[in-house]
Protein backbone atom coordinates (compact mmCIF):
# COMPACT_ATOMS: atom_id res chain seq x y z
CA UNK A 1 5.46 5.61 -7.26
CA UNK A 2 6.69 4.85 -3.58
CA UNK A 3 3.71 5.18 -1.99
CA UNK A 4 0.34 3.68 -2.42
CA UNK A 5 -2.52 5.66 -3.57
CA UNK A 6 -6.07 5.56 -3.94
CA UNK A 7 -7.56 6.48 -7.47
CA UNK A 8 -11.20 6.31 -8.84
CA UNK A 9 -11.65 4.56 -12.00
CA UNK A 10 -13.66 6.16 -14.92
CA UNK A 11 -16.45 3.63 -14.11
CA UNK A 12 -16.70 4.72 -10.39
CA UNK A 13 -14.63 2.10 -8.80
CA UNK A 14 -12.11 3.15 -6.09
CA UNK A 15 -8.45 1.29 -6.43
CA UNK A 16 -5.38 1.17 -4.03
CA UNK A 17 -2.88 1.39 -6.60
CA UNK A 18 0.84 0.08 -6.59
CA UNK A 19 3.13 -1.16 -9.28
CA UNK A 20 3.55 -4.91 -9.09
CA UNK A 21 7.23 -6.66 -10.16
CA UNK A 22 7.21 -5.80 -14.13
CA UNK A 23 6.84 -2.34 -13.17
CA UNK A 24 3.21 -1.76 -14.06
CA UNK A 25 0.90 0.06 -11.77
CA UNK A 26 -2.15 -2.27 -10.70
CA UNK A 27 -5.00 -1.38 -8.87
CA UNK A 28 -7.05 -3.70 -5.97
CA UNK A 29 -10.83 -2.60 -6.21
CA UNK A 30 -11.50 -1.75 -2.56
CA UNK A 31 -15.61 -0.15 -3.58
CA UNK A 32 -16.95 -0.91 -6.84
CA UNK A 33 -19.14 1.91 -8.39
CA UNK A 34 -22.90 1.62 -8.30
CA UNK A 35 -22.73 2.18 -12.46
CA UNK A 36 -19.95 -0.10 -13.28
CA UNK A 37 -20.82 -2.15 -16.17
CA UNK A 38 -17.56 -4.32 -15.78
CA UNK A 39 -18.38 -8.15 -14.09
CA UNK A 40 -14.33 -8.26 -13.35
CA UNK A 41 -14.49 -5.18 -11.06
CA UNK A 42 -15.08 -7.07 -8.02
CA UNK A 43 -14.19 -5.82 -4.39
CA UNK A 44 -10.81 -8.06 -4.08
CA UNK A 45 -9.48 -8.19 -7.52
CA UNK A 46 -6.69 -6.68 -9.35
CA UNK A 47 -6.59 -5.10 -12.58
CA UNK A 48 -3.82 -3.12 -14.19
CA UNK A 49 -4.74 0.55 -14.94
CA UNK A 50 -5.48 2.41 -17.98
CA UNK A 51 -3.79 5.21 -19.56
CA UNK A 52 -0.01 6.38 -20.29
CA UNK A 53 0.98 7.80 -17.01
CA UNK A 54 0.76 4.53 -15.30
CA UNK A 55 2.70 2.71 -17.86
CA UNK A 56 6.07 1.19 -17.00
CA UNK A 57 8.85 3.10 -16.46
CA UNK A 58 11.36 3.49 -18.63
């Protein structure tokens, strides 16, 4: 993952996504998503994201 992307997250929040220095690819919430029950999904804030295909490389 060179470049950075931007994903939406189940909940409706929209990430910019990069992988930080273990390897694992974070996302910053840019918008979070008028449904999102999450109190951690705050515009600012990282959070590493679900799911096998953004696990660390081997």
């Amino acid at each position: 993952m060179s470049d950075n992307l931007q994903k939406a997250l189940p909940c409706g929040c929209l990430v910019d996504t990069h992988r930080d220095f273990l390897g694992r690819v974070v996302g910053t919430i840019v918008t979070r998503g008028e449904q999102c029950p999450r109190t951690e999904h705050a515009s600012g804030q990282v959070v590493i994201m679900p799911g096998r295909e953004h696990a660390r490389p081997e």
